[in-house]
N, C-alpha and C. Protein backbone atom coordinates (compact mmCIF):
# COMPACT_ATOMS: atom_id res chain seq x y z
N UNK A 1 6.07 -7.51 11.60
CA UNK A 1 7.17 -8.45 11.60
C UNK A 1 7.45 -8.90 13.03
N UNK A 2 7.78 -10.39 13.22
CA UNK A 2 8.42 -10.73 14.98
C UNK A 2 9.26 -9.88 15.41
N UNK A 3 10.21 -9.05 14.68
CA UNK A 3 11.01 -8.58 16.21
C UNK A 3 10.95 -6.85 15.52
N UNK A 4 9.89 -6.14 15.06
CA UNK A 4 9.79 -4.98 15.02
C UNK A 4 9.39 -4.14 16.18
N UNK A 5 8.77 -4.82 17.11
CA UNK A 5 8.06 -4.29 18.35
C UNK A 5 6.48 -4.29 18.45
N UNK A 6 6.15 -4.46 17.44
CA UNK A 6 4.56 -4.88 17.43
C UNK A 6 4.21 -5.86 18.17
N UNK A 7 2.99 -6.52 18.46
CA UNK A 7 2.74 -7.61 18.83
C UNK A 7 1.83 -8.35 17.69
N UNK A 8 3.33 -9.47 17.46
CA UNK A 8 2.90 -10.80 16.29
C UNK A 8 2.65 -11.68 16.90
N UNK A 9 2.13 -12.53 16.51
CA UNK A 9 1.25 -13.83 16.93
C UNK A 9 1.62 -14.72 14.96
N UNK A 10 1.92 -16.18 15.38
CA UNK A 10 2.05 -16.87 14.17
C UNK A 10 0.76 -18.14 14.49
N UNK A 11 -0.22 -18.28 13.68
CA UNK A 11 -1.50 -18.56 14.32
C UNK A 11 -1.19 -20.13 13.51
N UNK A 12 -1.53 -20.85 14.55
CA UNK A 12 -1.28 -22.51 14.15
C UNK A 12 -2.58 -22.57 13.18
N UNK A 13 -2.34 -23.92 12.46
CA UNK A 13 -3.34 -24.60 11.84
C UNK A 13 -4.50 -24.60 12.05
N UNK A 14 -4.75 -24.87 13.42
CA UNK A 14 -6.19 -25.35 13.80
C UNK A 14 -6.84 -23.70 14.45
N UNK A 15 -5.95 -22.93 14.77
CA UNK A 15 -6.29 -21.97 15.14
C UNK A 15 -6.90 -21.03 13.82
N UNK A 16 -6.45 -21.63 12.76
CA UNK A 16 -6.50 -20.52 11.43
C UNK A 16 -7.86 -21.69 10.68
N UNK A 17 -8.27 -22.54 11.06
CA UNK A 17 -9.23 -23.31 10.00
C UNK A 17 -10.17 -22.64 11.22
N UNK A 18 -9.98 -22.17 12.43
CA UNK A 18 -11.21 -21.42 13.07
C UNK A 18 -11.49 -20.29 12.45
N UNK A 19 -10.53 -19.70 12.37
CA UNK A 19 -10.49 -17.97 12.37
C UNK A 19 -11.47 -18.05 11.23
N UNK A 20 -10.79 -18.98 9.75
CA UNK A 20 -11.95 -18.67 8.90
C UNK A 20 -12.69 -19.10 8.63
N UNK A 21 -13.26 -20.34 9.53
CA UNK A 21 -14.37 -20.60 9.39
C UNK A 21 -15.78 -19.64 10.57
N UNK A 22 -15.16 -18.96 11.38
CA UNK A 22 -15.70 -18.14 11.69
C UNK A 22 -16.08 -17.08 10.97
N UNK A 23 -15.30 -16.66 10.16
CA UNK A 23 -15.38 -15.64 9.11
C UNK A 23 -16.83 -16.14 8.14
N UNK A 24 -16.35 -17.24 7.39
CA UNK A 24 -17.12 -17.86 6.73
C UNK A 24 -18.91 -17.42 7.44
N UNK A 25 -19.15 -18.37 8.54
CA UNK A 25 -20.03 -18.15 9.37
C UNK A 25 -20.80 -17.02 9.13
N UNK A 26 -19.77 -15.69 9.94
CA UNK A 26 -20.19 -14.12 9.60
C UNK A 26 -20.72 -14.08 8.33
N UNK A 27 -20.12 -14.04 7.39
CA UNK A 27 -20.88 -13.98 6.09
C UNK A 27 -22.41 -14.58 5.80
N UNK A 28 -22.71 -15.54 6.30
CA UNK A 28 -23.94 -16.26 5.90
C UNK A 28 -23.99 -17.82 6.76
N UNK A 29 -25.20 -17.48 7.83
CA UNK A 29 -24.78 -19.07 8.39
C UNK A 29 -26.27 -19.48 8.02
N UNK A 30 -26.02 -21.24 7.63
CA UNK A 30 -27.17 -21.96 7.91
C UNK A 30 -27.19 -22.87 9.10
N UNK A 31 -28.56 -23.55 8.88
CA UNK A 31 -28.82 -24.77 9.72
C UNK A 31 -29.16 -25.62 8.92
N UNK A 32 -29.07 -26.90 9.21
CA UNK A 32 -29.67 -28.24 8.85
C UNK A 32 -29.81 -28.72 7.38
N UNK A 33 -28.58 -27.24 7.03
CA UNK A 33 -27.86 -27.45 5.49
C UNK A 33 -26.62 -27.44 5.60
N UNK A 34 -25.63 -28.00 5.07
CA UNK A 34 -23.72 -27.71 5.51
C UNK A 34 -23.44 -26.82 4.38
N UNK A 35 -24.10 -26.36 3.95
CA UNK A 35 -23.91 -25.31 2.83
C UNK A 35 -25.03 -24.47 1.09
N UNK A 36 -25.31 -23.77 1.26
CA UNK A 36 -26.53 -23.18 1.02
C UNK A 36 -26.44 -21.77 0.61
N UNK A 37 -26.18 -21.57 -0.85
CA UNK A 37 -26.10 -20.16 -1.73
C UNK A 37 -25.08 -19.38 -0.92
N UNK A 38 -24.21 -19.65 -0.39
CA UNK A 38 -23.12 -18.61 0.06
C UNK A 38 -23.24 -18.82 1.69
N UNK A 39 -23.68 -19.57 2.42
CA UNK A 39 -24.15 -19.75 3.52
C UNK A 39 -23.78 -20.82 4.11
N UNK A 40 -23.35 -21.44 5.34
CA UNK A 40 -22.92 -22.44 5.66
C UNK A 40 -23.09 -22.67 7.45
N UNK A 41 -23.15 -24.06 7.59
CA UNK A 41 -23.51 -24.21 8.93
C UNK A 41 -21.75 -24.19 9.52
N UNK A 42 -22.11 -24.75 10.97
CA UNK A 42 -20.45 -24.77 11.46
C UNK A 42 -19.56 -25.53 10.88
N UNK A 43 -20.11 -26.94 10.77
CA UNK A 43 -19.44 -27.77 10.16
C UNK A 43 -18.78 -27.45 8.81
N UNK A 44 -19.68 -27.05 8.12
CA UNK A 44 -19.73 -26.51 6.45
C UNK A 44 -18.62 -25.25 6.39
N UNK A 45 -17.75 -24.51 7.35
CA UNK A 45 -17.60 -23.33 7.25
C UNK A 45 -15.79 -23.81 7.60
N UNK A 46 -15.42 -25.12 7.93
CA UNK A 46 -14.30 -25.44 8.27
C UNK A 46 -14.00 -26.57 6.84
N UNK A 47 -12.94 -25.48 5.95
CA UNK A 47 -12.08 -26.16 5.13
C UNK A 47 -11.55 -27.57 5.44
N UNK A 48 -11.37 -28.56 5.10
CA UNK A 48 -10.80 -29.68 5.39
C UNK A 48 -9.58 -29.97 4.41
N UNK A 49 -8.41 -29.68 4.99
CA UNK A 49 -7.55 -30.23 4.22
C UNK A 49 -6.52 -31.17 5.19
N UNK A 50 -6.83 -30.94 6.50
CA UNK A 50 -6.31 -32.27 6.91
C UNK A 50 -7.07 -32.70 8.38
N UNK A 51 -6.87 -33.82 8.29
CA UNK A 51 -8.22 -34.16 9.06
C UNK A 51 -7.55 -34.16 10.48
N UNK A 52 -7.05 -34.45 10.83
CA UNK A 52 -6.09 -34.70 12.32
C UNK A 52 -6.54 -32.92 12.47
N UNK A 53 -6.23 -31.90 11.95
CA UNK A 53 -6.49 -30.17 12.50
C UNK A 53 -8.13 -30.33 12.38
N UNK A 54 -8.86 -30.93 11.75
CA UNK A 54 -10.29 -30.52 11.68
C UNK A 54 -10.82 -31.33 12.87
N UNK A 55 -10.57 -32.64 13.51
CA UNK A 55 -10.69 -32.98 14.35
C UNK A 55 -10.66 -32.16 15.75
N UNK A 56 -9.55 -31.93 15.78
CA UNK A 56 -8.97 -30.97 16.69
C UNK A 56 -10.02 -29.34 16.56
N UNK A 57 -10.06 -29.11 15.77
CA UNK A 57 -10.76 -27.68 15.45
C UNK A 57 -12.18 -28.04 16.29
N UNK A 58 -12.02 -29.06 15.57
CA UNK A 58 -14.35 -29.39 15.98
C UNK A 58 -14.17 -29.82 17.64
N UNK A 59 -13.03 -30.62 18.21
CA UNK A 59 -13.47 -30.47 19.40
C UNK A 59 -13.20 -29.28 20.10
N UNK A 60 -12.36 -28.31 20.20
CA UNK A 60 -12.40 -27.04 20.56
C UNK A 60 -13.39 -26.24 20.23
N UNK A 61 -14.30 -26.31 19.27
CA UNK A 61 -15.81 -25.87 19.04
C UNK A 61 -16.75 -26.74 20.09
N UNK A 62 -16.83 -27.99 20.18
CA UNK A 62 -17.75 -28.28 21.41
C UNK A 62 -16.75 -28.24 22.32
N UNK A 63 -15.95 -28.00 23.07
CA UNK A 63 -15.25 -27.85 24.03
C UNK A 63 -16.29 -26.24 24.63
N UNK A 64 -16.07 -25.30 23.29
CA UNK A 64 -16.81 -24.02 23.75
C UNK A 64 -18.12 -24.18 23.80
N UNK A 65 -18.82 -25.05 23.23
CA UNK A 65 -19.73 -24.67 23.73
C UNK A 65 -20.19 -25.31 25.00
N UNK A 66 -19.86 -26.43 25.88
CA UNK A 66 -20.07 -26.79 26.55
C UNK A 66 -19.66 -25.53 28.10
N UNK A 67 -18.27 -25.11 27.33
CA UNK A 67 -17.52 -24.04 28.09
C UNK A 67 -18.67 -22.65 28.77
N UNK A 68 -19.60 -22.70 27.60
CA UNK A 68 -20.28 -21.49 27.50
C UNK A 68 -22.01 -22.03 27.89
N UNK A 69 -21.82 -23.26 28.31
CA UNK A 69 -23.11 -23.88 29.07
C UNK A 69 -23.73 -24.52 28.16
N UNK A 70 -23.85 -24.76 27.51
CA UNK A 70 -24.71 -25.33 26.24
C UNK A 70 -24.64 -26.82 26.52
N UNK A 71 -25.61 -27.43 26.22
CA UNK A 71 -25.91 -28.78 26.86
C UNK A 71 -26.15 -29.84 25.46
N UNK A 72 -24.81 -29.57 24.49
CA UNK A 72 -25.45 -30.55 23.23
C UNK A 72 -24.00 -31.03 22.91
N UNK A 73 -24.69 -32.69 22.55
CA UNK A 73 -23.22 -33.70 22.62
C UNK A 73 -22.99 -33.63 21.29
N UNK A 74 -22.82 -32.68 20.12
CA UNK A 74 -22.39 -32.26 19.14
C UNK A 74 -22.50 -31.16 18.44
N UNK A 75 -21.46 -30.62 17.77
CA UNK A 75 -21.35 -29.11 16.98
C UNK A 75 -22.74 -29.10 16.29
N UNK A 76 -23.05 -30.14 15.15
CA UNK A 76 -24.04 -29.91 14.74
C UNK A 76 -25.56 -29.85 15.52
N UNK A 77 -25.68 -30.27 16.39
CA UNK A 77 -26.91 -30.50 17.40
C UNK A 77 -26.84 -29.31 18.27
N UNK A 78 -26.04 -28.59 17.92
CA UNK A 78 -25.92 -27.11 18.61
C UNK A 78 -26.11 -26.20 16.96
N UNK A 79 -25.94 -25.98 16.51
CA UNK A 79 -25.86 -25.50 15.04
C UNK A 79 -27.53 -25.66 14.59
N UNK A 80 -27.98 -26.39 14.36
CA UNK A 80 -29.29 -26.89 14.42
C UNK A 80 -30.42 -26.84 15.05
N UNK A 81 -30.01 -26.58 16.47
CA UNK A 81 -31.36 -26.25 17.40
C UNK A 81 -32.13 -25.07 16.86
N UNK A 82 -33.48 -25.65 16.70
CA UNK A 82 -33.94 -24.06 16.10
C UNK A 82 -34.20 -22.81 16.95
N UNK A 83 -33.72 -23.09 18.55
CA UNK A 83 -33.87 -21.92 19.27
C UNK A 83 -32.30 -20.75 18.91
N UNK A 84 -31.47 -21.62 18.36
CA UNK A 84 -29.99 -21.42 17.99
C UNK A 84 -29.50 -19.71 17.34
N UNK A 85 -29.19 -18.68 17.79
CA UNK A 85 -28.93 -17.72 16.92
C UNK A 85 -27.80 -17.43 16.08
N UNK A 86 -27.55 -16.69 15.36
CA UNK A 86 -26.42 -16.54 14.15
C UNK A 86 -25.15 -16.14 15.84
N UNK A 87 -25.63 -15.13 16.03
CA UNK A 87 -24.72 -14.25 17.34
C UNK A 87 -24.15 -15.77 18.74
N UNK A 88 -24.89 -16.16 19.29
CA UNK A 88 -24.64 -17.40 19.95
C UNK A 88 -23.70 -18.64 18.94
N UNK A 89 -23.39 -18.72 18.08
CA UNK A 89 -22.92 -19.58 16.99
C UNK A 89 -21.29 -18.58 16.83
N UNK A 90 -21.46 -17.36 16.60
CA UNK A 90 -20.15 -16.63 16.66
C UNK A 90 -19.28 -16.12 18.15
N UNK A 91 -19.98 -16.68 18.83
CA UNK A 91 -19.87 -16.47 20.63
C UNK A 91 -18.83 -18.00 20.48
N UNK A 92 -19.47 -18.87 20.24
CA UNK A 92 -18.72 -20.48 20.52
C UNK A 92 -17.37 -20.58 19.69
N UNK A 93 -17.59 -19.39 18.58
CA UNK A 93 -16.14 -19.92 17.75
C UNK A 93 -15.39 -18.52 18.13
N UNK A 94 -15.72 -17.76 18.63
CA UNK A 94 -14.45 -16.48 19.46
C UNK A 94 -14.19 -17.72 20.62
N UNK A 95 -15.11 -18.52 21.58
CA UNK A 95 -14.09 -18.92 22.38
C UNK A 95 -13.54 -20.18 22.05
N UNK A 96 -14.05 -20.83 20.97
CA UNK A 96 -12.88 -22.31 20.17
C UNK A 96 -11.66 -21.41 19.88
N UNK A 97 -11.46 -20.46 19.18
CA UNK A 97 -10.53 -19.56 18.57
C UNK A 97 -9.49 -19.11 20.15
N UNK A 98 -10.65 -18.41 20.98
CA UNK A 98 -9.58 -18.44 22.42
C UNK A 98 -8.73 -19.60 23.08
N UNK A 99 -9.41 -20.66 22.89
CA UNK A 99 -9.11 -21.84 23.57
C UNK A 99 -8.08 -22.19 22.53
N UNK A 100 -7.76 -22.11 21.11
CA UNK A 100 -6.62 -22.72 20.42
C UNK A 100 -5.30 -21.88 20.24
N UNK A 101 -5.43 -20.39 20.79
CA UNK A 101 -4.16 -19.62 20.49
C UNK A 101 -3.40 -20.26 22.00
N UNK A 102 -2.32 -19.84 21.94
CA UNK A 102 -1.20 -20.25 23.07
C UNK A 102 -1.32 -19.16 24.40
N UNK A 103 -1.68 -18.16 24.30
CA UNK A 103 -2.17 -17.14 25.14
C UNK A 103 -3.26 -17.70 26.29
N UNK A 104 -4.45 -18.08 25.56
CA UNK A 104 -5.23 -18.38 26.33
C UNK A 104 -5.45 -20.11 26.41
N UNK A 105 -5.17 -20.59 25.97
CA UNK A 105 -5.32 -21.97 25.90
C UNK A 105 -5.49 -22.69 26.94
N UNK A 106 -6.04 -23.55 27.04
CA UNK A 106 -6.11 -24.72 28.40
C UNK A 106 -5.01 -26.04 28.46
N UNK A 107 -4.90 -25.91 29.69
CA UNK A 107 -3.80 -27.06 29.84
C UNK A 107 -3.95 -28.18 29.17
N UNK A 108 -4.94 -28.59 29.25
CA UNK A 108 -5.48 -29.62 28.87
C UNK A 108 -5.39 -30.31 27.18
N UNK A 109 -5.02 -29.23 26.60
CA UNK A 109 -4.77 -29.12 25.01
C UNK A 109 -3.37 -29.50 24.55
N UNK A 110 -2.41 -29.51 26.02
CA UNK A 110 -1.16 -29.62 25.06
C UNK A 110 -0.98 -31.33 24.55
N UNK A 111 -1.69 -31.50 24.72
CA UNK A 111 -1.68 -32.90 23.76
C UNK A 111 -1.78 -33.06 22.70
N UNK A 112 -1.93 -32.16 21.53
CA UNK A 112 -1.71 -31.70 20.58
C UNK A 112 -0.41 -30.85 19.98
N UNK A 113 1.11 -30.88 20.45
CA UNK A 113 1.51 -29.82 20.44
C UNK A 113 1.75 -29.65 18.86
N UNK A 114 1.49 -30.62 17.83
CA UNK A 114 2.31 -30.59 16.51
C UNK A 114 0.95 -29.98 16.04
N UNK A 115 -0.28 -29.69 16.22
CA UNK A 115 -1.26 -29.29 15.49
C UNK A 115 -1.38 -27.61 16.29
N UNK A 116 -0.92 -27.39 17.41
CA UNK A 116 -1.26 -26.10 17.28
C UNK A 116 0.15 -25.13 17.96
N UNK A 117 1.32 -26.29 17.66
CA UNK A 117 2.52 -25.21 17.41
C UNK A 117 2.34 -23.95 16.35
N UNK A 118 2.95 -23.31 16.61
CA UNK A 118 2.98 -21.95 15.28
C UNK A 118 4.22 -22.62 14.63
């Protein structure tokens, strides 16, 4: 609970279409399919129920990977490379996921504040 003494966190929108589409991911990732017997690429692994947070979600996914050196002008063109591993793919969405909580976030993000208020 917020004021039991624990440490709560109330995880915005765009922060939570990461979390489980990272999850998703873990379970079974593809390539150069958006979805495949229980399996799904990056794209494929982020629920869409509103597009203004999925926007936002996907550029904080290439935000990381660019963050993390990667030299590709889209999620999927990173997702796809066949040098690409399952582990490197869950590396980019721990730091999309870092980059959208309020803790670690970049300045640069508060231009969004209605999509990743809690």
């Amino acid at each position: 609970m917020p004021f039991d003494g624990t440490d709560y966190q109330v995880v915005s929108p765009v922060a939570h279409m990461l979390i489980d589409g990272r999850e998703r991911v873990q379970n079974g990732w593809s390539q150069r399919v958006m979805r495949q017997r229980g399996s799904v690429c990056m794209i494929g692994s982020l629920t869409i129920t509103d597009y203004e947070v999925f926007a936002v979600a996907e550029q904080f996914i290439l935000d990381a990977i660019h963050e993390l050196g990667y030299a590709c002008s889209s999620v999927v063109a990173f997702n796809d490379d066949l040098c690409r591993t399952k582990q490197e793919v869950l590396e980019v969405y721990d730091t999309a996921i870092a980059f959208s909580t309020p803790r670690t976030r970049k300045q640069r993000y508060w231009q969004y504040p209605e999509l990743l208020a809690a």
